[in-house]
ModelCIF file with pLDDT and N, C-alpha, C, O atoms, coordinates in Angstrom:
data_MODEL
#
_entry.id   MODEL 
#
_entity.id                         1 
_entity.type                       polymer 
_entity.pdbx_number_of_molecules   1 
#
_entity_poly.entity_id                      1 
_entity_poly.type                           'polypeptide(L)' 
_entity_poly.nstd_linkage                   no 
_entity_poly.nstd_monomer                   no 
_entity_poly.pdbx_seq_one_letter_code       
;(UNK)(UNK)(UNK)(UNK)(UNK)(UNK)(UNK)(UNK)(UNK)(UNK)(UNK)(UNK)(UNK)(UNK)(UNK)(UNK)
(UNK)(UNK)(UNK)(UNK)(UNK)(UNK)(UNK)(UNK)(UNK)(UNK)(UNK)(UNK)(UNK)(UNK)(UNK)(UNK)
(UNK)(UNK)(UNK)(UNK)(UNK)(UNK)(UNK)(UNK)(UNK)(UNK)(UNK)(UNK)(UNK)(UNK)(UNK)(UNK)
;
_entity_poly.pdbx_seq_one_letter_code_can   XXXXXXXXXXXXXXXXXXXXXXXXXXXXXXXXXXXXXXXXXXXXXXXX 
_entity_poly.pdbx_strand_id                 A 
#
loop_
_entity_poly_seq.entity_id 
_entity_poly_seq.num 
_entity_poly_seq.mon_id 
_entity_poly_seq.hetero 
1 1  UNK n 
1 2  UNK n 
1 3  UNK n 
1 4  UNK n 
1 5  UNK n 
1 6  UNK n 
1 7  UNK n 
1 8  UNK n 
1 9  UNK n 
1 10 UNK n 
1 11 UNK n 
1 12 UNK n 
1 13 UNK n 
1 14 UNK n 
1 15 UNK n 
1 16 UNK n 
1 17 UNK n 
1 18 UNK n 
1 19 UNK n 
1 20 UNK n 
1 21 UNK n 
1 22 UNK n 
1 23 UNK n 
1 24 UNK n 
1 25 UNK n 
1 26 UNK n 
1 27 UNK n 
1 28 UNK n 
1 29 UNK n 
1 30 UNK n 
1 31 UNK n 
1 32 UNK n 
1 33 UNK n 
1 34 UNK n 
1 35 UNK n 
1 36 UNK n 
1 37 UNK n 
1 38 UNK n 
1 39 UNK n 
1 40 UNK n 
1 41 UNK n 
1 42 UNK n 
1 43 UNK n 
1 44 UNK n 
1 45 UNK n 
1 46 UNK n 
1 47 UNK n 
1 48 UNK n 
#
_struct_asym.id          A 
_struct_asym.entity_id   1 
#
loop_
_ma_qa_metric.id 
_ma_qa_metric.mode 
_ma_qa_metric.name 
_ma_qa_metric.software_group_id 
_ma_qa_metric.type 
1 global pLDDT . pLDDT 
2 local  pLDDT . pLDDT 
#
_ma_qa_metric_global.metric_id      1 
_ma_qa_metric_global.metric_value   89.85 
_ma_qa_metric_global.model_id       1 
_ma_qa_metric_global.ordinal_id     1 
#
loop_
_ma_qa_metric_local.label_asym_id 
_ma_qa_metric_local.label_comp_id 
_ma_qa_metric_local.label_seq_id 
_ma_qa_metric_local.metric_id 
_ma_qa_metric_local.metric_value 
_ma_qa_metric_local.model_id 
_ma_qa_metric_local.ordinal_id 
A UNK 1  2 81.00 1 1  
A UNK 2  2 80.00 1 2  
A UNK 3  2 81.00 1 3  
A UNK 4  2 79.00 1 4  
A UNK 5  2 76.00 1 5  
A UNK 6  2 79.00 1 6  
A UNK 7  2 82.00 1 7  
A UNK 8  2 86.00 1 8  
A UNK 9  2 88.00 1 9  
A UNK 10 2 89.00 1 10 
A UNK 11 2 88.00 1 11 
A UNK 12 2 92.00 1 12 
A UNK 13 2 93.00 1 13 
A UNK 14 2 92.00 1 14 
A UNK 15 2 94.00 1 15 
A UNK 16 2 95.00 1 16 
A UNK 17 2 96.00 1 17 
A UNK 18 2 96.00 1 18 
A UNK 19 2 96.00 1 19 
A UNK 20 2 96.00 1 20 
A UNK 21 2 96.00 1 21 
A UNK 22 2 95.00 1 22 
A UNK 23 2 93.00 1 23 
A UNK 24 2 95.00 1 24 
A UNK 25 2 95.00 1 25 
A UNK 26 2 93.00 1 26 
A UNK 27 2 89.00 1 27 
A UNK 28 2 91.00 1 28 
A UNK 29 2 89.00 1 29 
A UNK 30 2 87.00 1 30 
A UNK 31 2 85.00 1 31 
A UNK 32 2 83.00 1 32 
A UNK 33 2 82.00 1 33 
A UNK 34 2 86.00 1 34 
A UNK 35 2 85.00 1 35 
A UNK 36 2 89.00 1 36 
A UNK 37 2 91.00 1 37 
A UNK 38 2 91.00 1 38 
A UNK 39 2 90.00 1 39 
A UNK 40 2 93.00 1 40 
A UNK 41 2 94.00 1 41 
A UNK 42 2 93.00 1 42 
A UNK 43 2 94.00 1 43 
A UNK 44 2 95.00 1 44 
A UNK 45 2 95.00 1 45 
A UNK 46 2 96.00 1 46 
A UNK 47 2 95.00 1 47 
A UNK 48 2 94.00 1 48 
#
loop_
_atom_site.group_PDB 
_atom_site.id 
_atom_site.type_symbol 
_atom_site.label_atom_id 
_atom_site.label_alt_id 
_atom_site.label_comp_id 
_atom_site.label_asym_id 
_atom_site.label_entity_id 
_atom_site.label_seq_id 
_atom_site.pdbx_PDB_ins_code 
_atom_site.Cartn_x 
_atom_site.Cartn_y 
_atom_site.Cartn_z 
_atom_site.occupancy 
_atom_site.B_iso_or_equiv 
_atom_site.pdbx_formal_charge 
_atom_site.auth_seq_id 
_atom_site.auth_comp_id 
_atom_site.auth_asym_id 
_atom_site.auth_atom_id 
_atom_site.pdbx_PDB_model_num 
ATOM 1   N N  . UNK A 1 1  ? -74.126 -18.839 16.243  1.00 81.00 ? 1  UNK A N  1 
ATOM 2   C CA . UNK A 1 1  ? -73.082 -19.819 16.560  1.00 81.00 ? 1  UNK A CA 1 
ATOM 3   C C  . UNK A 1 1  ? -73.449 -21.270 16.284  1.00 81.00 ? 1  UNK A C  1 
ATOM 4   O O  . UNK A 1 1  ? -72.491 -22.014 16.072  1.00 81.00 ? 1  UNK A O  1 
ATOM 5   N N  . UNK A 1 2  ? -74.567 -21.759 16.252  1.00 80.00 ? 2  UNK A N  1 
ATOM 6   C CA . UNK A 1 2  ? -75.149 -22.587 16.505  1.00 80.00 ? 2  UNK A CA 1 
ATOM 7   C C  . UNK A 1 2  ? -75.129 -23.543 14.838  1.00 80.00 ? 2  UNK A C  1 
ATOM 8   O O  . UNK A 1 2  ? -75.188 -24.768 14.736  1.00 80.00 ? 2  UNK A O  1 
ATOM 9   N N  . UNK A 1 3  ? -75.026 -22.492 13.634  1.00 81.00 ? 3  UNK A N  1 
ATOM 10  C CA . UNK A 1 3  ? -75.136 -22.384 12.353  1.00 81.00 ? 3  UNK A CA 1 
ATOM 11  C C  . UNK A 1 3  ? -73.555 -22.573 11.796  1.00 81.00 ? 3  UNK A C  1 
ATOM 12  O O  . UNK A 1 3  ? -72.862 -23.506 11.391  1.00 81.00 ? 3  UNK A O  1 
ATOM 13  N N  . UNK A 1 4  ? -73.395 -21.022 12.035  1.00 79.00 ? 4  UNK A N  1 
ATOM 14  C CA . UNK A 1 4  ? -71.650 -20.676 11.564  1.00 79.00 ? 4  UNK A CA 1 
ATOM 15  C C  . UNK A 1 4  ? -70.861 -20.303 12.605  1.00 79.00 ? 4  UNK A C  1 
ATOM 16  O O  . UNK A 1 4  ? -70.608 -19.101 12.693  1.00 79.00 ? 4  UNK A O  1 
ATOM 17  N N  . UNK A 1 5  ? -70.349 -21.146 13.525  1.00 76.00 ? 5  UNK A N  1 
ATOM 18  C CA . UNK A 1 5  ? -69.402 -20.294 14.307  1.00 76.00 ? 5  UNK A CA 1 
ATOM 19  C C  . UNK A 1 5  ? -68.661 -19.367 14.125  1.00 76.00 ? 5  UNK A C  1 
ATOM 20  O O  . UNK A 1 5  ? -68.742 -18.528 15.023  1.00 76.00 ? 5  UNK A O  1 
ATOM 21  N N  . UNK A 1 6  ? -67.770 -19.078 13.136  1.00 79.00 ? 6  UNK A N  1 
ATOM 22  C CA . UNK A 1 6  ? -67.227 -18.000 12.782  1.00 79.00 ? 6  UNK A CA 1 
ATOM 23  C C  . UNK A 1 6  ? -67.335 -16.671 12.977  1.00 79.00 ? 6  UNK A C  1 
ATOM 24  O O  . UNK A 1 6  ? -66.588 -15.839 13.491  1.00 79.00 ? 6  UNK A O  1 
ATOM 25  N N  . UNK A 1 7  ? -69.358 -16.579 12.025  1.00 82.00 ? 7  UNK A N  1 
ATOM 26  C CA . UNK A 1 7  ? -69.362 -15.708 11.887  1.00 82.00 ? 7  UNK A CA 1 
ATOM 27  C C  . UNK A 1 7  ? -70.136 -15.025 12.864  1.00 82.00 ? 7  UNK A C  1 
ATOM 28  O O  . UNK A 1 7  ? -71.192 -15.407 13.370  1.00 82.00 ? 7  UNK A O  1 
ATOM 29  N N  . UNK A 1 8  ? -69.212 -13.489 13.178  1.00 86.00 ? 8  UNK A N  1 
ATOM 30  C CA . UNK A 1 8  ? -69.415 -12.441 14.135  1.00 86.00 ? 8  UNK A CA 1 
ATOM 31  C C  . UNK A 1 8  ? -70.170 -11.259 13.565  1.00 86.00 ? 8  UNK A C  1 
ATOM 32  O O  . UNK A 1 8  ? -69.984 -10.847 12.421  1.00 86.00 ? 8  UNK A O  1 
ATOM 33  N N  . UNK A 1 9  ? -71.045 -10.727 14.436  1.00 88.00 ? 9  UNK A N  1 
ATOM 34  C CA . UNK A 1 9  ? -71.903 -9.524  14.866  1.00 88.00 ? 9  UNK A CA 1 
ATOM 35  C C  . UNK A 1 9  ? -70.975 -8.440  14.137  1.00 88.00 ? 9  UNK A C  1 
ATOM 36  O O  . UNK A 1 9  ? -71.499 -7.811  13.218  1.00 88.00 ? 9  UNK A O  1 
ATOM 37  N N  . UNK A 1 10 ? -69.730 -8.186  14.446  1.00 89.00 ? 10 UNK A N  1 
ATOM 38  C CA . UNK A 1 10 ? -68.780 -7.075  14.023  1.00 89.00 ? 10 UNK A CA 1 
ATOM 39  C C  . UNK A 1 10 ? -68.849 -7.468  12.099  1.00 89.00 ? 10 UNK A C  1 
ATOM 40  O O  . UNK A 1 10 ? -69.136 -6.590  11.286  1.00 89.00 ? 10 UNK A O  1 
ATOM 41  N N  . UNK A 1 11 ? -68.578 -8.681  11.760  1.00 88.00 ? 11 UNK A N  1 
ATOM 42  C CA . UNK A 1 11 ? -68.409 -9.194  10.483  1.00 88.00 ? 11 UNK A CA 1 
ATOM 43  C C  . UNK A 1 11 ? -69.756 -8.992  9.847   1.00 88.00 ? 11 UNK A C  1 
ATOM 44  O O  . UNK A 1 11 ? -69.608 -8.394  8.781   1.00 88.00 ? 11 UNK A O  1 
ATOM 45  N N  . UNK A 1 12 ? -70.928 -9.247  10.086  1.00 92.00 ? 12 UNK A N  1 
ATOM 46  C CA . UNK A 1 12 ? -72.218 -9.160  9.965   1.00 92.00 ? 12 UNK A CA 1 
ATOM 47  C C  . UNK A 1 12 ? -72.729 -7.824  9.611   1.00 92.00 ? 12 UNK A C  1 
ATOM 48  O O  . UNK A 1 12 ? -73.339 -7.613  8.563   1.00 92.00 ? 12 UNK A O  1 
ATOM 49  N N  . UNK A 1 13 ? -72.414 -6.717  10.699  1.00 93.00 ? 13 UNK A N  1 
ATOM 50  C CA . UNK A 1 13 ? -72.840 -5.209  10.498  1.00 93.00 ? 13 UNK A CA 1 
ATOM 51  C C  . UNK A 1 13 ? -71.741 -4.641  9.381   1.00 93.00 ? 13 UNK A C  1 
ATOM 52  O O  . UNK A 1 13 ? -72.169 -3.900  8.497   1.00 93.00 ? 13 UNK A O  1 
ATOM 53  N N  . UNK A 1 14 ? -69.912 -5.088  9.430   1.00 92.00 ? 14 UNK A N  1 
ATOM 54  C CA . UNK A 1 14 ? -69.270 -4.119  8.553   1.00 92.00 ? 14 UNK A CA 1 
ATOM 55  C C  . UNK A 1 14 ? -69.523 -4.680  7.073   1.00 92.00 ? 14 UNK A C  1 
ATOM 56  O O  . UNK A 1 14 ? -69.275 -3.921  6.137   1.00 92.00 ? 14 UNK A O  1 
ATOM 57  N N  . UNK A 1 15 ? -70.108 -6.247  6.758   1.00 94.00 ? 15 UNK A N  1 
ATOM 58  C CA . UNK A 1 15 ? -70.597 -6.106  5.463   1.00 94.00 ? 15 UNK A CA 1 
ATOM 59  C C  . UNK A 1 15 ? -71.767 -5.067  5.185   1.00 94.00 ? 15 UNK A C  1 
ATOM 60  O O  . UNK A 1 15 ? -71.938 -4.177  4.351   1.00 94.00 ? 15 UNK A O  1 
ATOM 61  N N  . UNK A 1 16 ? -72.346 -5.470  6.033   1.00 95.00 ? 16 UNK A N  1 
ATOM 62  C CA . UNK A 1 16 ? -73.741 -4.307  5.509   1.00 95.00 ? 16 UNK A CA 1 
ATOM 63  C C  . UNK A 1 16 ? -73.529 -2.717  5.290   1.00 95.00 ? 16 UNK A C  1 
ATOM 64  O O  . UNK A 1 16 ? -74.164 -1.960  4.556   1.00 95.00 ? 16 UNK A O  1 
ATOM 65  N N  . UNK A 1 17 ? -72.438 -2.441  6.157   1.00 96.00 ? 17 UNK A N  1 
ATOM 66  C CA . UNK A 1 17 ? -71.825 -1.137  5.670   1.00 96.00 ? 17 UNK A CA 1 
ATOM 67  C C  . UNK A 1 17 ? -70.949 -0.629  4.649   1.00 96.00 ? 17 UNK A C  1 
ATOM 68  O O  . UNK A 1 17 ? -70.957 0.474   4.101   1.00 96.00 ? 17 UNK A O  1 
ATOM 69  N N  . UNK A 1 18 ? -69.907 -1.990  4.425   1.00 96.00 ? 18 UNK A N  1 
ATOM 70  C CA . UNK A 1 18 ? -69.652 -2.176  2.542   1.00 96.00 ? 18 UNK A CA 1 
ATOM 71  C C  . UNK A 1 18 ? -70.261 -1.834  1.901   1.00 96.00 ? 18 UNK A C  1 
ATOM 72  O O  . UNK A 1 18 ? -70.057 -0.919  1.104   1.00 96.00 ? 18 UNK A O  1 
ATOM 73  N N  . UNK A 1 19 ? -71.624 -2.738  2.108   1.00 96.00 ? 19 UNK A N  1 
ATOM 74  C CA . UNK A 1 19 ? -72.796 -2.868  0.354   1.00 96.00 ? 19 UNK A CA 1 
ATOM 75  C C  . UNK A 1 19 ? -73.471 -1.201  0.463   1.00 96.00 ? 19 UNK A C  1 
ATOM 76  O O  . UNK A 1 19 ? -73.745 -0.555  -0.548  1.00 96.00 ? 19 UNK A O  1 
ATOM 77  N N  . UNK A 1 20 ? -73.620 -0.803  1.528   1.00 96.00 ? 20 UNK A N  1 
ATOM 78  C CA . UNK A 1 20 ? -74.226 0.659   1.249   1.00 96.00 ? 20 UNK A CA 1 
ATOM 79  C C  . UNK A 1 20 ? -73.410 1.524   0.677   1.00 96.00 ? 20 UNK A C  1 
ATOM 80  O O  . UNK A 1 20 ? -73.789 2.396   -0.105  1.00 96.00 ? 20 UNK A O  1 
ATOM 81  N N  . UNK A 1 21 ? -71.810 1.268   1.159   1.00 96.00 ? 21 UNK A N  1 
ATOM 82  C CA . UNK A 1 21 ? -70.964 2.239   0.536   1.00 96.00 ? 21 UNK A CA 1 
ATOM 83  C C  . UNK A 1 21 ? -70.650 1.858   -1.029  1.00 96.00 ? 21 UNK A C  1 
ATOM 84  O O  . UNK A 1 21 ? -70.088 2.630   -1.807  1.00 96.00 ? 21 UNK A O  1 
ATOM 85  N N  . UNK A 1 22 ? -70.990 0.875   -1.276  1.00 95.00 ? 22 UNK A N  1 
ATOM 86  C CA . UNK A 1 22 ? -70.652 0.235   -2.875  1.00 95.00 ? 22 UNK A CA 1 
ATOM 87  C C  . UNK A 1 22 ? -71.858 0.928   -3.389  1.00 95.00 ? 22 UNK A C  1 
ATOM 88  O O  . UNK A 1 22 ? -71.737 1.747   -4.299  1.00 95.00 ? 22 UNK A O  1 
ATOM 89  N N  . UNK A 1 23 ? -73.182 0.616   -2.791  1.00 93.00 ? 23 UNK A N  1 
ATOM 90  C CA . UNK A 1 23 ? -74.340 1.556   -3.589  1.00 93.00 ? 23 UNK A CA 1 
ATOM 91  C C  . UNK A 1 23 ? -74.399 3.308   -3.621  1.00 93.00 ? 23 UNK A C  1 
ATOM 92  O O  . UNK A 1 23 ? -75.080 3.881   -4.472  1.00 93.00 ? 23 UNK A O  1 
ATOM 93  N N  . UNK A 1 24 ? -73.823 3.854   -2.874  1.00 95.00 ? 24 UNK A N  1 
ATOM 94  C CA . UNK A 1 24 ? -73.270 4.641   -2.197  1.00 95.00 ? 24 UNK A CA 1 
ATOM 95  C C  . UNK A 1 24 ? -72.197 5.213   -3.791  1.00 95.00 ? 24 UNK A C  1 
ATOM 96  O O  . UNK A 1 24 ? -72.156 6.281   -4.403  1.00 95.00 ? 24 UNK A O  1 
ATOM 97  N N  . UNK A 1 25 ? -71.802 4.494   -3.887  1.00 95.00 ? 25 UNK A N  1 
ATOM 98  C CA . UNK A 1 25 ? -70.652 4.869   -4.910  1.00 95.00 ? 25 UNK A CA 1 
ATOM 99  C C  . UNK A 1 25 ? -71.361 4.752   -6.644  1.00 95.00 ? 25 UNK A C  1 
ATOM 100 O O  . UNK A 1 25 ? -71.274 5.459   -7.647  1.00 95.00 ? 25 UNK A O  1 
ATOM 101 N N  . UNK A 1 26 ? -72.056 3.471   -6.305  1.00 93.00 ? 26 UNK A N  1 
ATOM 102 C CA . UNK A 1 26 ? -72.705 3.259   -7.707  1.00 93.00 ? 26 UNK A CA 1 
ATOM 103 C C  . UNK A 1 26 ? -73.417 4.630   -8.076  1.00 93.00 ? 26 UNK A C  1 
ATOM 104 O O  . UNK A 1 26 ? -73.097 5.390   -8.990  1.00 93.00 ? 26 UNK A O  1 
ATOM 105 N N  . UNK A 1 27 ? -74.693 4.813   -6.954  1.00 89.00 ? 27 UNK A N  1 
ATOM 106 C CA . UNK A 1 27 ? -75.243 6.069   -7.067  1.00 89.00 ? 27 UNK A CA 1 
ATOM 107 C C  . UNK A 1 27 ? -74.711 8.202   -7.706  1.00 89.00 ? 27 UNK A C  1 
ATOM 108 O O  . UNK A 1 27 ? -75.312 9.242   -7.977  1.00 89.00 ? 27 UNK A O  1 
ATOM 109 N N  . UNK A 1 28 ? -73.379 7.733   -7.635  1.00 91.00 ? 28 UNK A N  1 
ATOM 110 C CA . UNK A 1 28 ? -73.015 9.126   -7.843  1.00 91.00 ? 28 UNK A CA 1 
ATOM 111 C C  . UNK A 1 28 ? -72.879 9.008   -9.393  1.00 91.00 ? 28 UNK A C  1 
ATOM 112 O O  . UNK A 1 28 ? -73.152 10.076  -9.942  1.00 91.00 ? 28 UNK A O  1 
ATOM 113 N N  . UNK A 1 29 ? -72.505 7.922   -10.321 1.00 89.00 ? 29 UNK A N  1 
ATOM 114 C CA . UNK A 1 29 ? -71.903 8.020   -11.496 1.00 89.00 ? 29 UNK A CA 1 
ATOM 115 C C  . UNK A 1 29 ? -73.005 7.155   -12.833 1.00 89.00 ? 29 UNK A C  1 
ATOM 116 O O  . UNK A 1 29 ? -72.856 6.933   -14.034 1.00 89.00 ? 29 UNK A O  1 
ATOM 117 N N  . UNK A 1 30 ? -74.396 6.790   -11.550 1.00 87.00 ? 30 UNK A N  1 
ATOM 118 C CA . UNK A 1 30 ? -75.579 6.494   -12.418 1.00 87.00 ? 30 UNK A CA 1 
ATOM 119 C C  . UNK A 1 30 ? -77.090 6.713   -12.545 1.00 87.00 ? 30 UNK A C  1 
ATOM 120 O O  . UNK A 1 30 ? -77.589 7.475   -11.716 1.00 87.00 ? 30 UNK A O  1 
ATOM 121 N N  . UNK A 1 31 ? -77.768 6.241   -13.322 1.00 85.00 ? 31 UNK A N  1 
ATOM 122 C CA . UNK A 1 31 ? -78.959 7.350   -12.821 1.00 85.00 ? 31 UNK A CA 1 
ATOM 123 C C  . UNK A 1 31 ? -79.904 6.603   -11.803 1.00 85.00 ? 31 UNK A C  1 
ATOM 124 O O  . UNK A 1 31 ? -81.025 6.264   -12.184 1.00 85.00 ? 31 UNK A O  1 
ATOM 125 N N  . UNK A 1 32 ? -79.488 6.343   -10.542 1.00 83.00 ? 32 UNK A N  1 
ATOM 126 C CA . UNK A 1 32 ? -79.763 5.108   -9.835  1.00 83.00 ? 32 UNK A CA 1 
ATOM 127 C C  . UNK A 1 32 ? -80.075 6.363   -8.657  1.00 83.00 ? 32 UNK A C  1 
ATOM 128 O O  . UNK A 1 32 ? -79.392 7.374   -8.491  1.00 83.00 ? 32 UNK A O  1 
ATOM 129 N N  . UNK A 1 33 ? -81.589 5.878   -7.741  1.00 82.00 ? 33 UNK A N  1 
ATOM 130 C CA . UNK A 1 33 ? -82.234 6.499   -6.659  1.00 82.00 ? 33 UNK A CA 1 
ATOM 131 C C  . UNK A 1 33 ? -81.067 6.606   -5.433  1.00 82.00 ? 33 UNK A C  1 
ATOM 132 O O  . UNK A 1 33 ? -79.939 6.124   -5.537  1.00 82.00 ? 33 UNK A O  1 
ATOM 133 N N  . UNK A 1 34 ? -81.506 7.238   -4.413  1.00 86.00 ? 34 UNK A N  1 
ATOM 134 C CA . UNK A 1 34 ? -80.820 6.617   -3.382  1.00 86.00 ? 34 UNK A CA 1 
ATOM 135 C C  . UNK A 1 34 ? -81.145 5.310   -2.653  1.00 86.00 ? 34 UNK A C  1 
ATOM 136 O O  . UNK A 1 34 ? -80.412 4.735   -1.848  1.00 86.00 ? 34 UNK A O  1 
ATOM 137 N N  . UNK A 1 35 ? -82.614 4.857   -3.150  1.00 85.00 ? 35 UNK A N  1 
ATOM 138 C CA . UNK A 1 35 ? -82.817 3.505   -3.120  1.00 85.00 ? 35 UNK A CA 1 
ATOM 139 C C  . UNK A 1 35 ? -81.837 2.573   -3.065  1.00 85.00 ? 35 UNK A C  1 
ATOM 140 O O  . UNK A 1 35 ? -81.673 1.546   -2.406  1.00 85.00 ? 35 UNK A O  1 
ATOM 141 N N  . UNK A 1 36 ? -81.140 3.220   -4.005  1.00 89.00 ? 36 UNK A N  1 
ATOM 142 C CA . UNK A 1 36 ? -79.806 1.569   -4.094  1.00 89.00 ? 36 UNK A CA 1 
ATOM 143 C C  . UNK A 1 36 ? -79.138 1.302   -3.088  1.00 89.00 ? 36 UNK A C  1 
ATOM 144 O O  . UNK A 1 36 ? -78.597 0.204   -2.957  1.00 89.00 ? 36 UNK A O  1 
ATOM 145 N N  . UNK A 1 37 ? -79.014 2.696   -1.785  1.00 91.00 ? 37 UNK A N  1 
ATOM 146 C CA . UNK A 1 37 ? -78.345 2.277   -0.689  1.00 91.00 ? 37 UNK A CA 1 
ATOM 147 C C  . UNK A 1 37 ? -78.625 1.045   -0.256  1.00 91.00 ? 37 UNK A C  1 
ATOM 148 O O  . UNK A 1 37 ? -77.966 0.006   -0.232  1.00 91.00 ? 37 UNK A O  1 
ATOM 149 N N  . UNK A 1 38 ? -80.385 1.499   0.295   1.00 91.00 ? 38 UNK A N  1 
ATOM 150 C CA . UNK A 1 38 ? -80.666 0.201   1.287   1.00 91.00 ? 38 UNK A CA 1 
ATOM 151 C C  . UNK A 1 38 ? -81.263 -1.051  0.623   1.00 91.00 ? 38 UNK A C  1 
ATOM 152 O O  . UNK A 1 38 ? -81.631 -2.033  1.268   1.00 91.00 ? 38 UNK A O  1 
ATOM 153 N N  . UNK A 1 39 ? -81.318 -0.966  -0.441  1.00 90.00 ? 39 UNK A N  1 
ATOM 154 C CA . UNK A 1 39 ? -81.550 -1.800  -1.477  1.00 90.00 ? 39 UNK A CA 1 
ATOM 155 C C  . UNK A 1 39 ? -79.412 -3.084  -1.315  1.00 90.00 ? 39 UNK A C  1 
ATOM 156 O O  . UNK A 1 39 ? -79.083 -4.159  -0.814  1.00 90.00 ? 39 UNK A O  1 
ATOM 157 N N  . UNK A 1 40 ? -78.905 -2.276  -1.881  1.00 93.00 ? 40 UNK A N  1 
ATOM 158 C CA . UNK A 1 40 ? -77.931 -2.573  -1.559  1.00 93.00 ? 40 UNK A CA 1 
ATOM 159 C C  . UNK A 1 40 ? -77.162 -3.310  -0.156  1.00 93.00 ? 40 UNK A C  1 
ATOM 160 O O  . UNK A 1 40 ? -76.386 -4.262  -0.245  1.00 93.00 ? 40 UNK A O  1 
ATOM 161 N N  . UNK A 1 41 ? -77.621 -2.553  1.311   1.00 94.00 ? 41 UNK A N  1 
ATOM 162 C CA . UNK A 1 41 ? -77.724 -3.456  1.947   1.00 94.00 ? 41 UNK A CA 1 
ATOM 163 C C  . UNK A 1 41 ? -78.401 -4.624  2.669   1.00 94.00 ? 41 UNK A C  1 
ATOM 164 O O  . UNK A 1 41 ? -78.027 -5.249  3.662   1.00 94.00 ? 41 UNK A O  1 
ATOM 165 N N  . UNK A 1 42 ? -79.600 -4.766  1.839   1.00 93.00 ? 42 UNK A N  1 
ATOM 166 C CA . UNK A 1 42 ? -80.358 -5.721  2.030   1.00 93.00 ? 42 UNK A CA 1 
ATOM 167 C C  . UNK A 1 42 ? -79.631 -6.974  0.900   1.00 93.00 ? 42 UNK A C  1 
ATOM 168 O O  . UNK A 1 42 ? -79.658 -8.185  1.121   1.00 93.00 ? 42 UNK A O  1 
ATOM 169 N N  . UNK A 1 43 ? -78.938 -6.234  -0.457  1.00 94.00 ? 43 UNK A N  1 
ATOM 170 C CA . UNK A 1 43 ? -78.693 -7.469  -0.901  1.00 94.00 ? 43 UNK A CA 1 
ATOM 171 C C  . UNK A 1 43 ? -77.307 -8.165  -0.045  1.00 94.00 ? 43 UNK A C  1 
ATOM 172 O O  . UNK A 1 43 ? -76.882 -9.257  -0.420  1.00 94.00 ? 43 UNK A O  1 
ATOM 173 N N  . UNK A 1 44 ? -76.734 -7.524  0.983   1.00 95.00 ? 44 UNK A N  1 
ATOM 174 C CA . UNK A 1 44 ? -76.126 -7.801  1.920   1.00 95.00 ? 44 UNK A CA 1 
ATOM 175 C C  . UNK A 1 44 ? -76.201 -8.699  2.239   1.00 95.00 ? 44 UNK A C  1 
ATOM 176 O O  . UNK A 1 44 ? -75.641 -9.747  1.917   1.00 95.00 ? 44 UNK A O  1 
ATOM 177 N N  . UNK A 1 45 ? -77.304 -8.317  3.319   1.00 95.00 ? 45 UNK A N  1 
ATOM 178 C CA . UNK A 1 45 ? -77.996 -9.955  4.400   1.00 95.00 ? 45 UNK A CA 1 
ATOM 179 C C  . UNK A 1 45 ? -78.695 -10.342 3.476   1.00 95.00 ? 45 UNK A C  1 
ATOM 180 O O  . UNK A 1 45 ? -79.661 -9.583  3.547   1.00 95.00 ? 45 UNK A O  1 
ATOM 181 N N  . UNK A 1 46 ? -78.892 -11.111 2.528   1.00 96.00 ? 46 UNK A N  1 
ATOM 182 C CA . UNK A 1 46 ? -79.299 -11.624 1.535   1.00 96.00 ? 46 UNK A CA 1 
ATOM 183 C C  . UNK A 1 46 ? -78.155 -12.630 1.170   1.00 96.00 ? 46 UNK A C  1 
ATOM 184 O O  . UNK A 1 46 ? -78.294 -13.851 1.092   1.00 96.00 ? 46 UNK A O  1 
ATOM 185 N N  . UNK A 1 47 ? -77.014 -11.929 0.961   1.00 95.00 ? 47 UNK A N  1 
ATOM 186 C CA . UNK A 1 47 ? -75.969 -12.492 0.451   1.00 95.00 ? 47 UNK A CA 1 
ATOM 187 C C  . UNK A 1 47 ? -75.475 -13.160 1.301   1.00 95.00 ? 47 UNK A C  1 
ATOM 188 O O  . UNK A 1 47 ? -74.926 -14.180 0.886   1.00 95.00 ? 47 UNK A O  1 
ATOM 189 N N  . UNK A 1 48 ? -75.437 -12.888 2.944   1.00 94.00 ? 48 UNK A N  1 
ATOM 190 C CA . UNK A 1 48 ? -74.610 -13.434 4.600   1.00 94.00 ? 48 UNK A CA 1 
ATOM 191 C C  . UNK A 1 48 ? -75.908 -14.956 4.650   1.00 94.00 ? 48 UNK A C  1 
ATOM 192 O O  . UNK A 1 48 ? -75.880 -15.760 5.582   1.00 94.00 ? 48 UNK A O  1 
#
């Protein structure tokens, strides 16, 4: 709060559950580990 008021705990966790499902998706149609999940949501909080 102190930073971004805005941004919320709920907003915070359902991006990170986006980017896994985007890697999540990438993963079925390339020759990509399942690495890319959490790879993916790290580029998350990376990105927040």
């Amino acid at each position: 709060p102190k930073v971004s008021p805005k941004k919320t705990w709920s907003g915070t966790a359902a991006g990170w559950v986006a980017a896994a499902v985007v890697g999540w998706v990438f993963l079925l149609f390339t020759n990509a580990g399942w690495d890319i999940v959490w790879i993916s949501a790290l580029l998350s909080f990376s990105s927040q």
